[in-house]
Protein backbone atom coordinates (compact mmCIF):
# COMPACT_ATOMS: atom_id res chain seq x y z
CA UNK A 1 0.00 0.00 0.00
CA UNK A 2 1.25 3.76 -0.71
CA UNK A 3 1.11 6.62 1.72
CA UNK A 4 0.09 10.36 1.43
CA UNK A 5 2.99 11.50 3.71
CA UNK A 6 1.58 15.40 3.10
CA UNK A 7 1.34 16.32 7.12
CA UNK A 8 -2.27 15.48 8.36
CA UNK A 9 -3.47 13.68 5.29
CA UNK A 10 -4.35 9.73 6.34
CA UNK A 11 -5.03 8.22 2.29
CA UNK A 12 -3.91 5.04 1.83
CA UNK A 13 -3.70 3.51 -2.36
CA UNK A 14 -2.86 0.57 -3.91
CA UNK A 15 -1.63 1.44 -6.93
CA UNK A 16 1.43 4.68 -7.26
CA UNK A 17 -0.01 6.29 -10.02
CA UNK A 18 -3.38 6.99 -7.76
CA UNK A 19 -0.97 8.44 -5.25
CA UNK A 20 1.07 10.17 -7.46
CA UNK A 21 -2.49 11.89 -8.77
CA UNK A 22 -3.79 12.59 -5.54
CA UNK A 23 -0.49 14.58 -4.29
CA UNK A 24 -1.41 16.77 -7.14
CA UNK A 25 -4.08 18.14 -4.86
CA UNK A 26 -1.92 19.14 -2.31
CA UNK A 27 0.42 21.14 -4.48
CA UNK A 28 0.40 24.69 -6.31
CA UNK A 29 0.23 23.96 -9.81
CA UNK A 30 -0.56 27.69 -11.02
CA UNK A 31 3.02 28.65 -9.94
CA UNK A 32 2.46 31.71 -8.01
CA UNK A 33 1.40 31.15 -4.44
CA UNK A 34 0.50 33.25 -1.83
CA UNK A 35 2.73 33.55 1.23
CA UNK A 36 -0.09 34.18 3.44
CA UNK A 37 -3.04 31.95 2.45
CA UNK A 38 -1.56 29.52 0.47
CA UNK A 39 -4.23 30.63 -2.73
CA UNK A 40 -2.97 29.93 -6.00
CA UNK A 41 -2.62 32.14 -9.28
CA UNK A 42 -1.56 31.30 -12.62
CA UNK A 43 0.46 35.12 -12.97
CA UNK A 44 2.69 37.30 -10.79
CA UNK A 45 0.12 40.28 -11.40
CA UNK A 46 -3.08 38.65 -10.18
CA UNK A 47 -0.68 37.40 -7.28
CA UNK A 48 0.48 40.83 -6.29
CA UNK A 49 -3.68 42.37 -6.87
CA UNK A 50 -4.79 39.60 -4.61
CA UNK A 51 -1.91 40.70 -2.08
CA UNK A 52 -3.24 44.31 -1.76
């Protein structure tokens, strides 16, 4: 069995492509993340309009 070692996440998989999909959801994929609430946005811009 393969373990979601993200801190406080318990899932459990038998195969390592469904845990290789499902750490997907506990990363930033947009590339710009915000230091303070951990939100997600695709540019620097909306990143920095967000911040204000």
């Amino acid at each position: 069995s393969y373990c979601c070692q993200w801190s406080g996440c318990c899932k459990h998989f038998k195969q390592r492509q469904k845990l290789e999909r499902h750490m997907k959801s506990h990363s930033c994929y947009k590339g710009f993340q915000c230091s303070l609430c951990s939100k997600c946005f695709s540019t620097s811009d909306i990143l920095h309009q967000h911040k204000r």
